[in-house]
PDB file of N, CA and C in Angstrom:
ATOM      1  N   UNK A   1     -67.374 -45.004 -81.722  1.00  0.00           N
ATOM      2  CA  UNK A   1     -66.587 -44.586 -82.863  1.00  0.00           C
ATOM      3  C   UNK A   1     -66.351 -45.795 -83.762  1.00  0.00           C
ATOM      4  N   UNK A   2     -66.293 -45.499 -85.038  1.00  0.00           N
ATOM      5  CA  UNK A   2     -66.233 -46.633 -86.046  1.00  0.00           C
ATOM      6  C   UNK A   2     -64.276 -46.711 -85.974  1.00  0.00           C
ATOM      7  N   UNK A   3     -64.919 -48.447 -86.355  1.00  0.00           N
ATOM      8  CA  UNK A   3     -62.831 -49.050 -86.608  1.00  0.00           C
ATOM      9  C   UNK A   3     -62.405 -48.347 -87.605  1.00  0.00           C
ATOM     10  N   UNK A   4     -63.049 -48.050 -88.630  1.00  0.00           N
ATOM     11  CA  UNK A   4     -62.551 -47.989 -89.704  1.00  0.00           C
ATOM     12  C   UNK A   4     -61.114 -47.669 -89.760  1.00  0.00           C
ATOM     13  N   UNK A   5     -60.053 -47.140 -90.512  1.00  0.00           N
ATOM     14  CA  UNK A   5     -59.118 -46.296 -90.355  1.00  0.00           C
ATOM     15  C   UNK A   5     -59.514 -44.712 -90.641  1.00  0.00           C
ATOM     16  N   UNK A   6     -60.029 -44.672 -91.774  1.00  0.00           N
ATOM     17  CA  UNK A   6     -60.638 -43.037 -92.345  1.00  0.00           C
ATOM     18  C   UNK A   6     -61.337 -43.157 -91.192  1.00  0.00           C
ATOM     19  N   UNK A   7     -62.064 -43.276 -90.215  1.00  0.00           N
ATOM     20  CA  UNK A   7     -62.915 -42.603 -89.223  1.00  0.00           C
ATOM     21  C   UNK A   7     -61.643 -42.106 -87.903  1.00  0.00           C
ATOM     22  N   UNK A   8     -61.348 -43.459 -87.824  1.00  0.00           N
ATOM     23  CA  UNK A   8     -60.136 -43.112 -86.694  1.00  0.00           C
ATOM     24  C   UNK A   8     -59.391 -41.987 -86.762  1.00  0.00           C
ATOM     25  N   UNK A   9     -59.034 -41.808 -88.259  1.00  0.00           N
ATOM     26  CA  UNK A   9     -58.233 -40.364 -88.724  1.00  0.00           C
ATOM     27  C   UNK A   9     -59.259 -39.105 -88.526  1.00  0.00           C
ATOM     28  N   UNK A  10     -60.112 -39.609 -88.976  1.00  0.00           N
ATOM     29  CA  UNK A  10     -60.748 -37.915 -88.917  1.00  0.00           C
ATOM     30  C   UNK A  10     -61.013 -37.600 -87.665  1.00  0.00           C
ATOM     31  N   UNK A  11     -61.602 -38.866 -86.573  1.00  0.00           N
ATOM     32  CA  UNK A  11     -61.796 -38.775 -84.830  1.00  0.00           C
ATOM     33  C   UNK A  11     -60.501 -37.413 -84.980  1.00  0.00           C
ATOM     34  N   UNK A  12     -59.202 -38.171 -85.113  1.00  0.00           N
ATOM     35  CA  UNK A  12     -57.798 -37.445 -84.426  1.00  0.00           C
ATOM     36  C   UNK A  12     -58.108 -35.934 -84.933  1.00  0.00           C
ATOM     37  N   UNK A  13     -58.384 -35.825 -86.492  1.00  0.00           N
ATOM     38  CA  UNK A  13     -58.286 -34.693 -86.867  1.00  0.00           C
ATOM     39  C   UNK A  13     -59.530 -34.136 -86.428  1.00  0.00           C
ATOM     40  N   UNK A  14     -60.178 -34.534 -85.861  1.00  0.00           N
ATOM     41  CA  UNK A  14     -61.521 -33.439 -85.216  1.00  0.00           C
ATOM     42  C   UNK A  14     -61.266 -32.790 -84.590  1.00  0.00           C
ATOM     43  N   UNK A  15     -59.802 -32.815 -83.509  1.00  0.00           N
ATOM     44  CA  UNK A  15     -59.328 -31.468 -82.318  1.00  0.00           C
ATOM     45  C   UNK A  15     -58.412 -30.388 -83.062  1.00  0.00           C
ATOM     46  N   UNK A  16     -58.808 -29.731 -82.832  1.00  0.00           N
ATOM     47  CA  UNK A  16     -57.526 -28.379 -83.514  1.00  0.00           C
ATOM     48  C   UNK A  16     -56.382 -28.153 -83.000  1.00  0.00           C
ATOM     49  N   UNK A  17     -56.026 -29.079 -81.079  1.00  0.00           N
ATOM     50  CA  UNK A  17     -55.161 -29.166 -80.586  1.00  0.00           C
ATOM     51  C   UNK A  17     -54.528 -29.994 -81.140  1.00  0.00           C
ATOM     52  N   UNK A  18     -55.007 -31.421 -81.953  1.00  0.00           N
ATOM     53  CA  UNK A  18     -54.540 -32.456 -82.511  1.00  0.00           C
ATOM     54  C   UNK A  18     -53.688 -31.814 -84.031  1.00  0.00           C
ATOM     55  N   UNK A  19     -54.606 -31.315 -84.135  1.00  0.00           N
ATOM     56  CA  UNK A  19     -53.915 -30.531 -85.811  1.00  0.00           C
ATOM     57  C   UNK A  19     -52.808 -29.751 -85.046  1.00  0.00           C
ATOM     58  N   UNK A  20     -52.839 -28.698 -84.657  1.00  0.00           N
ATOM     59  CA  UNK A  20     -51.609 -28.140 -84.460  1.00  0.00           C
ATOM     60  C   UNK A  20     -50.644 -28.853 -84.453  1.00  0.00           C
ATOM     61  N   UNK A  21     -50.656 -29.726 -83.283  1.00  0.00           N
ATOM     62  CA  UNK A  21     -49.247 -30.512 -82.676  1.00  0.00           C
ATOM     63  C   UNK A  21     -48.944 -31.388 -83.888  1.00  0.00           C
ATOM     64  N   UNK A  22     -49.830 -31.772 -84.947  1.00  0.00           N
ATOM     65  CA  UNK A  22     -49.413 -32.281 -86.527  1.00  0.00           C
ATOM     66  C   UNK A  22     -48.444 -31.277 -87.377  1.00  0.00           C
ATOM     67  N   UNK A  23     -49.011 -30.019 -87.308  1.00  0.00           N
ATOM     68  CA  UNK A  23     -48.604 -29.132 -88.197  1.00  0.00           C
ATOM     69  C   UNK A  23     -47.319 -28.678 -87.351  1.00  0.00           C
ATOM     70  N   UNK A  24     -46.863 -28.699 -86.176  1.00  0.00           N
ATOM     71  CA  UNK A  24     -45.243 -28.358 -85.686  1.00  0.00           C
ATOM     72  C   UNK A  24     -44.823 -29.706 -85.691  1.00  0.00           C
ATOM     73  N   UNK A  25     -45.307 -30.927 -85.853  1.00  0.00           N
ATOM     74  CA  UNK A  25     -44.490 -31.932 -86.224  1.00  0.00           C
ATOM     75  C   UNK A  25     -43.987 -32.382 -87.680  1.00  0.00           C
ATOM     76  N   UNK A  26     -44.526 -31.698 -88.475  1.00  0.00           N
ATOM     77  CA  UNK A  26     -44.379 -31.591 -89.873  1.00  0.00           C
ATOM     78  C   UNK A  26     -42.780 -30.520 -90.147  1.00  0.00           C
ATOM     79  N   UNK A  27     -43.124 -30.182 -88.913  1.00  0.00           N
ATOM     80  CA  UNK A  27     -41.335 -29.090 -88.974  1.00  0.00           C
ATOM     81  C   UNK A  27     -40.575 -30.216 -88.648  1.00  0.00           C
ATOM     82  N   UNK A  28     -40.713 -31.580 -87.967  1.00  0.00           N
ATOM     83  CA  UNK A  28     -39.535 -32.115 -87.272  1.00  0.00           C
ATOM     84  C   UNK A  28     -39.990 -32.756 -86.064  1.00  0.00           C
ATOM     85  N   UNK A  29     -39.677 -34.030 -85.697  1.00  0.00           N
ATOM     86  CA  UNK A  29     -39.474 -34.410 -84.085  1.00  0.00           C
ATOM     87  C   UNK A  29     -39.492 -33.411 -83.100  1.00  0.00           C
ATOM     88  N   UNK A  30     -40.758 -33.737 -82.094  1.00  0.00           N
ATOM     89  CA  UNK A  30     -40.309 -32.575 -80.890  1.00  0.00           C
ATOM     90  C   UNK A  30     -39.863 -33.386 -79.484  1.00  0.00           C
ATOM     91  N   UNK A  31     -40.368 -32.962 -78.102  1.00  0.00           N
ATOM     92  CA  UNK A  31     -40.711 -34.380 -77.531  1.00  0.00           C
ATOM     93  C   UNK A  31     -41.932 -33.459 -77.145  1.00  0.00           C
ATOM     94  N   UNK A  32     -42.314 -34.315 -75.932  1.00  0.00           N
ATOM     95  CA  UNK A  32     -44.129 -33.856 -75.390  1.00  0.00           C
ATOM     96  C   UNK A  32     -44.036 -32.154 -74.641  1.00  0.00           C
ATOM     97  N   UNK A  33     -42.718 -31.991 -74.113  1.00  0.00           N
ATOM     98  CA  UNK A  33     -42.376 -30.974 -73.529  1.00  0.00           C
ATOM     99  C   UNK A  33     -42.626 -29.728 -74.458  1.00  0.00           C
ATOM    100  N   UNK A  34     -41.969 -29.926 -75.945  1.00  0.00           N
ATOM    101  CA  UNK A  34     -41.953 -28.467 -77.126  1.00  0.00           C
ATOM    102  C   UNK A  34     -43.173 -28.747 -77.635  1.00  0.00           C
ATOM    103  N   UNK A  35     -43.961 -29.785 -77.894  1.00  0.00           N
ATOM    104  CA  UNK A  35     -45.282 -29.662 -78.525  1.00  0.00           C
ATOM    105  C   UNK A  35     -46.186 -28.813 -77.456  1.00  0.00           C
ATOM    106  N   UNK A  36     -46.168 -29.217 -75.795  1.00  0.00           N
ATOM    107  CA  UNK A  36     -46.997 -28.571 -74.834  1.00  0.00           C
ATOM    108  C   UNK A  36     -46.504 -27.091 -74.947  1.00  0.00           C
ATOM    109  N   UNK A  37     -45.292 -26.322 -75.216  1.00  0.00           N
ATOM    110  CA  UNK A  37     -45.456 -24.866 -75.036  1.00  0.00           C
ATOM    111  C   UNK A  37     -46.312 -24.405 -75.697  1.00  0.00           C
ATOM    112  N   UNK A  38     -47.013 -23.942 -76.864  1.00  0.00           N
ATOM    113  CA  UNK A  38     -47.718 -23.312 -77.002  1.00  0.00           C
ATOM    114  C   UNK A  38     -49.369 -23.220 -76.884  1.00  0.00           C
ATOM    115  N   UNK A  39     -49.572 -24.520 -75.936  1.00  0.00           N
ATOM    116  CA  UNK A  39     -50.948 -24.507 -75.069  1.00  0.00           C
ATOM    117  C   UNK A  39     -51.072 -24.089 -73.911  1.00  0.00           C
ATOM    118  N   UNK A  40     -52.121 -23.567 -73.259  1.00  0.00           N
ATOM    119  CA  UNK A  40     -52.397 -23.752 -72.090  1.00  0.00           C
ATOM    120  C   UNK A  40     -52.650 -25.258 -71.333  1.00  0.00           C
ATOM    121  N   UNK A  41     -51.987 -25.863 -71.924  1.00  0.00           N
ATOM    122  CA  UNK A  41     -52.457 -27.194 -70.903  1.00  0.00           C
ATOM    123  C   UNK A  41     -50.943 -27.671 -70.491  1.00  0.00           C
ATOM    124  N   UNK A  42     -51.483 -29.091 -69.662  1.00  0.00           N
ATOM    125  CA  UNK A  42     -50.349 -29.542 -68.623  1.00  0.00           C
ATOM    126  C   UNK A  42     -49.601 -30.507 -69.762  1.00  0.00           C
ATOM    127  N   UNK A  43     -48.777 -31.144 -69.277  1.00  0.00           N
ATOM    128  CA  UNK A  43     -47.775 -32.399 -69.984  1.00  0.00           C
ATOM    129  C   UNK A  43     -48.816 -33.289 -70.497  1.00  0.00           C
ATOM    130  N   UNK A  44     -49.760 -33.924 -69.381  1.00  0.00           N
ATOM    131  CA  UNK A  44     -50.071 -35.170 -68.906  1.00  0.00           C
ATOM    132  C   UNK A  44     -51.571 -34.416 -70.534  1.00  0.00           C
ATOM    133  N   UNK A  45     -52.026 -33.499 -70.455  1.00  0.00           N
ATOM    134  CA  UNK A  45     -53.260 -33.249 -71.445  1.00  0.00           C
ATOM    135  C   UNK A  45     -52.548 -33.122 -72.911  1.00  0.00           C
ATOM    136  N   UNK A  46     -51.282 -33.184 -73.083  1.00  0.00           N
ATOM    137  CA  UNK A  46     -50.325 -33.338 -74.363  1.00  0.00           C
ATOM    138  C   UNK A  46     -50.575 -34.429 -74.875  1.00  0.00           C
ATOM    139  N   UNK A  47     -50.047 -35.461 -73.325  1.00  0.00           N
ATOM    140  CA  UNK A  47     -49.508 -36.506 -73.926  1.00  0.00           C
ATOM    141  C   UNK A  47     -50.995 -37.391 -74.159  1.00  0.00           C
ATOM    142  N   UNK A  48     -52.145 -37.094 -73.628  1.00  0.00           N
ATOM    143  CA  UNK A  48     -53.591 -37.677 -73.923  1.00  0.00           C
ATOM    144  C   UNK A  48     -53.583 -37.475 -75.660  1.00  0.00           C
ATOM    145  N   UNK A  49     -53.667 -36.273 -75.769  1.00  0.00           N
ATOM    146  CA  UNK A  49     -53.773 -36.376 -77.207  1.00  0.00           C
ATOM    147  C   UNK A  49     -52.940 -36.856 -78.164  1.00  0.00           C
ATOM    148  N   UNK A  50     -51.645 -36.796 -78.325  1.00  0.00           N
ATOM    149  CA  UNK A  50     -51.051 -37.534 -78.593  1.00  0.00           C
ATOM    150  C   UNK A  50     -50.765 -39.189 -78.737  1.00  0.00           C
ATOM    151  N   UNK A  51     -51.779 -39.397 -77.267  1.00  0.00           N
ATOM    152  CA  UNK A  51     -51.832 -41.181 -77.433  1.00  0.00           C
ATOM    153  C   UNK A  51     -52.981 -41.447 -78.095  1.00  0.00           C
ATOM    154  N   UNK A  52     -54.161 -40.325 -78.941  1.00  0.00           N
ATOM    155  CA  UNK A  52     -55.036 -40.535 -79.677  1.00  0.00           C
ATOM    156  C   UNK A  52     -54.263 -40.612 -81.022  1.00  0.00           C
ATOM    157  N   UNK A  53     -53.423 -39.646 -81.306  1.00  0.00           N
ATOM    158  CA  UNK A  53     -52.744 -39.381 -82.606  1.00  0.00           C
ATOM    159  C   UNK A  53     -51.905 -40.524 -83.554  1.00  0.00           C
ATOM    160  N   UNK A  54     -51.711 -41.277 -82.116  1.00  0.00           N
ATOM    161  CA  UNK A  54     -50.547 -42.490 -82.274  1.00  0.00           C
ATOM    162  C   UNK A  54     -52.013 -43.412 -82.457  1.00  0.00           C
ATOM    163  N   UNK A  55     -52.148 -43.828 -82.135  1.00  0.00           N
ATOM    164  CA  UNK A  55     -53.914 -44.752 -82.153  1.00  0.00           C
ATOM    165  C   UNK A  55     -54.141 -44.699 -83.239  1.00  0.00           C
ATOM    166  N   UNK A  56     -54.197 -43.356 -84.382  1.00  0.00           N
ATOM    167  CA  UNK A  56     -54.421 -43.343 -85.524  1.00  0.00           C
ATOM    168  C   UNK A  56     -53.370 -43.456 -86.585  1.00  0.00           C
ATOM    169  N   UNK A  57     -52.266 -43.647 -85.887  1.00  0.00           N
ATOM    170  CA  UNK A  57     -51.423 -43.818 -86.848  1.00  0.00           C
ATOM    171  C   UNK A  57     -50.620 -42.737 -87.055  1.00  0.00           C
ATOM    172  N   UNK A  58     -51.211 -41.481 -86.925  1.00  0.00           N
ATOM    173  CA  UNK A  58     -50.590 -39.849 -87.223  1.00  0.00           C
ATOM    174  C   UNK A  58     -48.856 -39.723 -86.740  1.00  0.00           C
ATOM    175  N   UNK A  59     -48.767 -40.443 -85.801  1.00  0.00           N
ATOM    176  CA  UNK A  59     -47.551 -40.068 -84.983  1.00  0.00           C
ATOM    177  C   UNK A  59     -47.034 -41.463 -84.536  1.00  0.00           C
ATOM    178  N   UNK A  60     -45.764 -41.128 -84.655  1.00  0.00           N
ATOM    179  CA  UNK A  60     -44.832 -42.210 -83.622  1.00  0.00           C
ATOM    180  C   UNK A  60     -43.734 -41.838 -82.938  1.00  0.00           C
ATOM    181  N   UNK A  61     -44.026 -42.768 -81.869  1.00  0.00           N
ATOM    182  CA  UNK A  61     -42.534 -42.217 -80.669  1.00  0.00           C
ATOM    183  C   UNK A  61     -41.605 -43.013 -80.510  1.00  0.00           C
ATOM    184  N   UNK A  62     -40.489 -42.463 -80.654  1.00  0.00           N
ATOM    185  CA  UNK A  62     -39.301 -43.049 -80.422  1.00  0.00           C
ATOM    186  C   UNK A  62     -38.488 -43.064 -78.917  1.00  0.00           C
ATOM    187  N   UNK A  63     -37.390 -43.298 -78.667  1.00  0.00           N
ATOM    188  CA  UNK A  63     -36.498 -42.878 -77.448  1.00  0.00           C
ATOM    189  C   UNK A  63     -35.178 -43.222 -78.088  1.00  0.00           C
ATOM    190  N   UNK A  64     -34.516 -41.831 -77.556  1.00  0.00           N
ATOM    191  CA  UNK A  64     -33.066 -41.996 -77.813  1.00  0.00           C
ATOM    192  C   UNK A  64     -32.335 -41.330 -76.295  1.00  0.00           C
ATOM    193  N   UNK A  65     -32.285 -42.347 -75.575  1.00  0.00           N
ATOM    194  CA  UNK A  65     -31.199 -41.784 -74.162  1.00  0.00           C
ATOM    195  C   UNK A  65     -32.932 -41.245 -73.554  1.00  0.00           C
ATOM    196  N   UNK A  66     -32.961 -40.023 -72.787  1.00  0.00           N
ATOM    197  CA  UNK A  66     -33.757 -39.535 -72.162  1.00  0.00           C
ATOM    198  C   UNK A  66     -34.796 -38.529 -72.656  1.00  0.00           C
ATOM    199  N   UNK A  67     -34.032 -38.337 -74.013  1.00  0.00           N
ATOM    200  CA  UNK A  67     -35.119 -37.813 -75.266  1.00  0.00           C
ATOM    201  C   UNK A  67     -36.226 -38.767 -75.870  1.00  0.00           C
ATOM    202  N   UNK A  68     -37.604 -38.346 -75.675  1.00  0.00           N
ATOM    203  CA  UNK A  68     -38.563 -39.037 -76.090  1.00  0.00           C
ATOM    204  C   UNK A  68     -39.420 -38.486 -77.493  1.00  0.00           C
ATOM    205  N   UNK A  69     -38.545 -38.422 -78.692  1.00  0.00           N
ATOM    206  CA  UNK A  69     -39.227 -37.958 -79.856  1.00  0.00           C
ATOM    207  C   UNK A  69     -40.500 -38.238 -80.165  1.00  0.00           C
ATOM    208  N   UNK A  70     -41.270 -37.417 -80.881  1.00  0.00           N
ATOM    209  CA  UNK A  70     -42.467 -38.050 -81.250  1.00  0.00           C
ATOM    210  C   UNK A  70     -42.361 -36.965 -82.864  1.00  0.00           C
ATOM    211  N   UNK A  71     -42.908 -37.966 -84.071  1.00  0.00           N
ATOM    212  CA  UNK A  71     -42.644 -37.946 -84.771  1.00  0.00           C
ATOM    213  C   UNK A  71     -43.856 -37.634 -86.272  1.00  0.00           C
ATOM    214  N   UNK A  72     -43.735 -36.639 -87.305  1.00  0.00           N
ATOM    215  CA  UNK A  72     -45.549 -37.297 -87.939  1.00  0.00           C
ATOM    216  C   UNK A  72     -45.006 -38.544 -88.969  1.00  0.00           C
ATOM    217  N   UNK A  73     -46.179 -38.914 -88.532  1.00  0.00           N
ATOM    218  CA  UNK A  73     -46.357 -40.448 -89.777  1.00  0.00           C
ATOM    219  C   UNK A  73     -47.031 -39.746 -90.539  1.00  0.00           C
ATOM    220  N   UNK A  74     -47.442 -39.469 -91.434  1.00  0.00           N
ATOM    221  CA  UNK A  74     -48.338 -38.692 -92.724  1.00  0.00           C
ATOM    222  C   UNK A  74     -49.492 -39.747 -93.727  1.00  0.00           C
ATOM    223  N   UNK A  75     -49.036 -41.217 -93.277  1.00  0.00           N
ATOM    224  CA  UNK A  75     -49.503 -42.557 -93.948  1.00  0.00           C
ATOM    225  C   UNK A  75     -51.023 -41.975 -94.265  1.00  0.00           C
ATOM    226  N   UNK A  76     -51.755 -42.325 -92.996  1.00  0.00           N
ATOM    227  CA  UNK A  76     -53.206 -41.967 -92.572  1.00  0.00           C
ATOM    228  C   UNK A  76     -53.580 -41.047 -93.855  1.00  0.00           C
ATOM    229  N   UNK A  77     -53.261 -39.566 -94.028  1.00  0.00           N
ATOM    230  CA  UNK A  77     -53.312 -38.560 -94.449  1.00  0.00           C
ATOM    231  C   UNK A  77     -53.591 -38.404 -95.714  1.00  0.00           C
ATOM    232  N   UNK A  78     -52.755 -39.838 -96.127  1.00  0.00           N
ATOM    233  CA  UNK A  78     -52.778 -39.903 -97.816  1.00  0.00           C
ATOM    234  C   UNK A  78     -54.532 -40.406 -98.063  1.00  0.00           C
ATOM    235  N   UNK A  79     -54.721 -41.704 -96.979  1.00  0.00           N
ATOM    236  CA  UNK A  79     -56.412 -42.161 -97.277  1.00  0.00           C
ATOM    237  C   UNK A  79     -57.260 -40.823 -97.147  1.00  0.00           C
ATOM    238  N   UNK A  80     -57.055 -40.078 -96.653  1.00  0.00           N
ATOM    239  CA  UNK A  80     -57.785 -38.781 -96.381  1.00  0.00           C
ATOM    240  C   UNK A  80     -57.862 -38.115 -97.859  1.00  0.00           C
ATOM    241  N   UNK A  81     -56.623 -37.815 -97.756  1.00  0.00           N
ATOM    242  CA  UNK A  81     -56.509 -37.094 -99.515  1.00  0.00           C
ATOM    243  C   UNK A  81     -57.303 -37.828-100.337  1.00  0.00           C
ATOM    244  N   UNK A  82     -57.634 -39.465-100.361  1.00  0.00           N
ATOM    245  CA  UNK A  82     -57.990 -39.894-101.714  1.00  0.00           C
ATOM    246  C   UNK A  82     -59.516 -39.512-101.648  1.00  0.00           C
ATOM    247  N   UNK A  83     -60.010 -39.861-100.095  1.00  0.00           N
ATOM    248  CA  UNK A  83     -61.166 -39.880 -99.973  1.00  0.00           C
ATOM    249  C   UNK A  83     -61.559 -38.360-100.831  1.00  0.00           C
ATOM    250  N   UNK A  84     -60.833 -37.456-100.199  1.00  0.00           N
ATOM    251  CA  UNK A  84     -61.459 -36.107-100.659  1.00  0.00           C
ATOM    252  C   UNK A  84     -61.818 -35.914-101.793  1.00  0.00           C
ATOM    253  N   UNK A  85     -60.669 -36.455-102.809  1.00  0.00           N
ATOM    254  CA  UNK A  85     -60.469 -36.498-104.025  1.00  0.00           C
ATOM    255  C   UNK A  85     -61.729 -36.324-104.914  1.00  0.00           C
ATOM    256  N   UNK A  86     -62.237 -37.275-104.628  1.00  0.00           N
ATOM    257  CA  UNK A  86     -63.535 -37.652-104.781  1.00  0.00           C
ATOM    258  C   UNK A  86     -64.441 -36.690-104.923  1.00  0.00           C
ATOM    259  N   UNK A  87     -64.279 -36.117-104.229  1.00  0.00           N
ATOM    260  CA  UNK A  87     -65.512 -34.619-104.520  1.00  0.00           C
ATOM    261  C   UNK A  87     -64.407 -33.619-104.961  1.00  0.00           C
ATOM    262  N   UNK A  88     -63.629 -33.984-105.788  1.00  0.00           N
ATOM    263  CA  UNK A  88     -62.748 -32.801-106.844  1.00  0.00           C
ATOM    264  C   UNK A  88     -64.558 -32.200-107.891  1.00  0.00           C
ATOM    265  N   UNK A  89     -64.465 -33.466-108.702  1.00  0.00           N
ATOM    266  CA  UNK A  89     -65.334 -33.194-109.583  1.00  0.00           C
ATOM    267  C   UNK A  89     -66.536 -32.553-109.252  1.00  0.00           C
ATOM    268  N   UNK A  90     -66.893 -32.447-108.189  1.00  0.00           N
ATOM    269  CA  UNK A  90     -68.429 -32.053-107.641  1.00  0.00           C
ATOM    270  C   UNK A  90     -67.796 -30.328-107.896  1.00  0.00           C
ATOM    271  N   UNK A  91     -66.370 -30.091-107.305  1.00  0.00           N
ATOM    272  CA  UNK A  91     -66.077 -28.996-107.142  1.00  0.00           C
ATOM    273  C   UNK A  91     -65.711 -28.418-108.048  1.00  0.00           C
ATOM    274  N   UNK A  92     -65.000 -29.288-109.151  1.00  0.00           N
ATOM    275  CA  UNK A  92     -64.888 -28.304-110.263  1.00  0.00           C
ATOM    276  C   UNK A  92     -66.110 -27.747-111.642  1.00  0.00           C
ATOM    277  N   UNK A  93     -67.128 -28.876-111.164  1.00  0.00           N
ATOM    278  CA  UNK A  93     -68.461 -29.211-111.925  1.00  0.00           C
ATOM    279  C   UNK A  93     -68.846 -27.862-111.178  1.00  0.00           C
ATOM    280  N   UNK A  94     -69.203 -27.045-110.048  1.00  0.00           N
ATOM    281  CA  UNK A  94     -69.828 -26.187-109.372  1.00  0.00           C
ATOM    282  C   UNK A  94     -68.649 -25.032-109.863  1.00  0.00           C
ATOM    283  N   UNK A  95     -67.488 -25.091-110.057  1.00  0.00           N
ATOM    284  CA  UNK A  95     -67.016 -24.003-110.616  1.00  0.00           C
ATOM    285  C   UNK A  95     -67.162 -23.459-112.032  1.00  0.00           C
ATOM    286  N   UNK A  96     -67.008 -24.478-112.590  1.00  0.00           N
ATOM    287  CA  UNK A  96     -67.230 -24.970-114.146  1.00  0.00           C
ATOM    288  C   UNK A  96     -68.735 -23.507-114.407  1.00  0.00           C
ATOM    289  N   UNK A  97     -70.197 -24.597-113.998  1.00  0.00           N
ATOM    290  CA  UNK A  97     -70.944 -23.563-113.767  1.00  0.00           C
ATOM    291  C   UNK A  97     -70.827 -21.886-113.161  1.00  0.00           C
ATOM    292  N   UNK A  98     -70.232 -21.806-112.193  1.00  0.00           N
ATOM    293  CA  UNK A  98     -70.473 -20.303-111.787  1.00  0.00           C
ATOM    294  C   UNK A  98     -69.735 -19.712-112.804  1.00  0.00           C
ATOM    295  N   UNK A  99     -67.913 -20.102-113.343  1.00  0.00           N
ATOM    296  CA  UNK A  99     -67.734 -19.215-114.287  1.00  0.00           C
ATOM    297  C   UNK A  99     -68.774 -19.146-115.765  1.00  0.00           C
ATOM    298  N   UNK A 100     -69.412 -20.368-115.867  1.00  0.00           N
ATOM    299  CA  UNK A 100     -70.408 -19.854-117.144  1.00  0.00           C
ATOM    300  C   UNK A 100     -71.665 -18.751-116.963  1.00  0.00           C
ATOM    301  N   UNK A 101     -71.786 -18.839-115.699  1.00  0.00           N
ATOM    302  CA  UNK A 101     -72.802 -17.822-115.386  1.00  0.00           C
ATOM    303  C   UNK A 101     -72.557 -16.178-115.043  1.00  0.00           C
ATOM    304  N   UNK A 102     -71.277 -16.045-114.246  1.00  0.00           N
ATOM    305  CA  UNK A 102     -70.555 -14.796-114.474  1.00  0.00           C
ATOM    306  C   UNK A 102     -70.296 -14.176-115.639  1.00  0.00           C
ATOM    307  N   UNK A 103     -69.604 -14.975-116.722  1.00  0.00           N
ATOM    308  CA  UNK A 103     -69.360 -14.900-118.304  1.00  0.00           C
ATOM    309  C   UNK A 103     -70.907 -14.456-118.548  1.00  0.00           C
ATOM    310  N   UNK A 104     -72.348 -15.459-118.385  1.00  0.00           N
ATOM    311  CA  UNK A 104     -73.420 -14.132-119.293  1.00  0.00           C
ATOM    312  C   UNK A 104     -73.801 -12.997-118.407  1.00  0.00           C
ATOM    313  N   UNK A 105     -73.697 -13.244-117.433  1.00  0.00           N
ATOM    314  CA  UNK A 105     -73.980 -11.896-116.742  1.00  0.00           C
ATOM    315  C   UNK A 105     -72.469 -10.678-117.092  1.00  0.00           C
ATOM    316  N   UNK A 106     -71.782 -10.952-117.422  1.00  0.00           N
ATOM    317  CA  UNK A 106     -70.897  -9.902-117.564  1.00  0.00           C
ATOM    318  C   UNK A 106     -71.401  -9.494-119.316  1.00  0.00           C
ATOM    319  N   UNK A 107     -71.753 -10.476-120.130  1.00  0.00           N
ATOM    320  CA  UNK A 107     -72.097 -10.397-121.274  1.00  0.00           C
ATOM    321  C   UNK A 107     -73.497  -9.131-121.519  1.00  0.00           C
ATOM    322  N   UNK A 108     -74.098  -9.622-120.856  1.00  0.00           N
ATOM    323  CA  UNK A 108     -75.506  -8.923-120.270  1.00  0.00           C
ATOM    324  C   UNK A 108     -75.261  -7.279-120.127  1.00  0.00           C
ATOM    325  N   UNK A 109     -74.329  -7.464-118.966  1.00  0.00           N
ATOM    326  CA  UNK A 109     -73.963  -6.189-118.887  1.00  0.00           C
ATOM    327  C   UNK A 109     -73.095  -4.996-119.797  1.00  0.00           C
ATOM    328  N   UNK A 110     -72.340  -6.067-120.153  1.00  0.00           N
ATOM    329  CA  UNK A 110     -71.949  -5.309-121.463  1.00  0.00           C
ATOM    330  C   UNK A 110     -72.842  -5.005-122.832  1.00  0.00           C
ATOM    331  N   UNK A 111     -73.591  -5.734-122.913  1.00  0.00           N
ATOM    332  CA  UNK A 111     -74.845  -5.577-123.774  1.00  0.00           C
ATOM    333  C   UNK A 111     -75.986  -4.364-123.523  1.00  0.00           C
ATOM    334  N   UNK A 112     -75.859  -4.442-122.220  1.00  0.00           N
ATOM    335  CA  UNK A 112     -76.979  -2.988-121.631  1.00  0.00           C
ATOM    336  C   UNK A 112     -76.517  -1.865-121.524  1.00  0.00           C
TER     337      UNK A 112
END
């Protein structure tokens, strides 16, 4: 796997288990216990992914008393966004076109 950071991020975001446990941490701090209910897996296969998530930066854990928060960092997320960014124009250049081509074909048809 490349150092990069954008690679490291997308590694994390390549599991859909990884995304989830992003997207209920985006509600708020859980600990490893409320992120694991809605998988079939054990603690110990939580907290694996999670020590990928943290690796990338996605997440950080805290401790307060016997509560072990884990938290999203969103940092990562933003290099993601810019990267994407980038192919805005490809996408609006490919929309750009199809609505000009719908427009003569609807023209067309109204013509026939």
């Amino acid at each position: 796997m490349a150092d990069d950071p954008l690679s490291i991020t997308f590694a994390a975001l390549s599991d859909p288990t990884r995304r989830a446990i992003l997207a209920r941490l985006a509600d708020g701090a859980a600990t490893v216990k409320e992120l694991s209910e809605p998988f079939a897996m054990s603690g110990p296969a939580v907290s694996k992914h999670l020590r990928v998530l943290e690796r990338a930066g996605l997440i950080t854990r805290g401790r307060d008393a016997q509560w072990r928060p884990c938290a999203l960092d969103a940092t990562p997320l933003r290099e993601v966004s810019e990267w994407a960014e980038g192919f805005r124009r490809f996408w609006d250049d490919s929309y750009r076109r199809l609505d000009t081509y719908l427009e003569r074909m609807k023209e067309q048809e109204d013509d026939d």
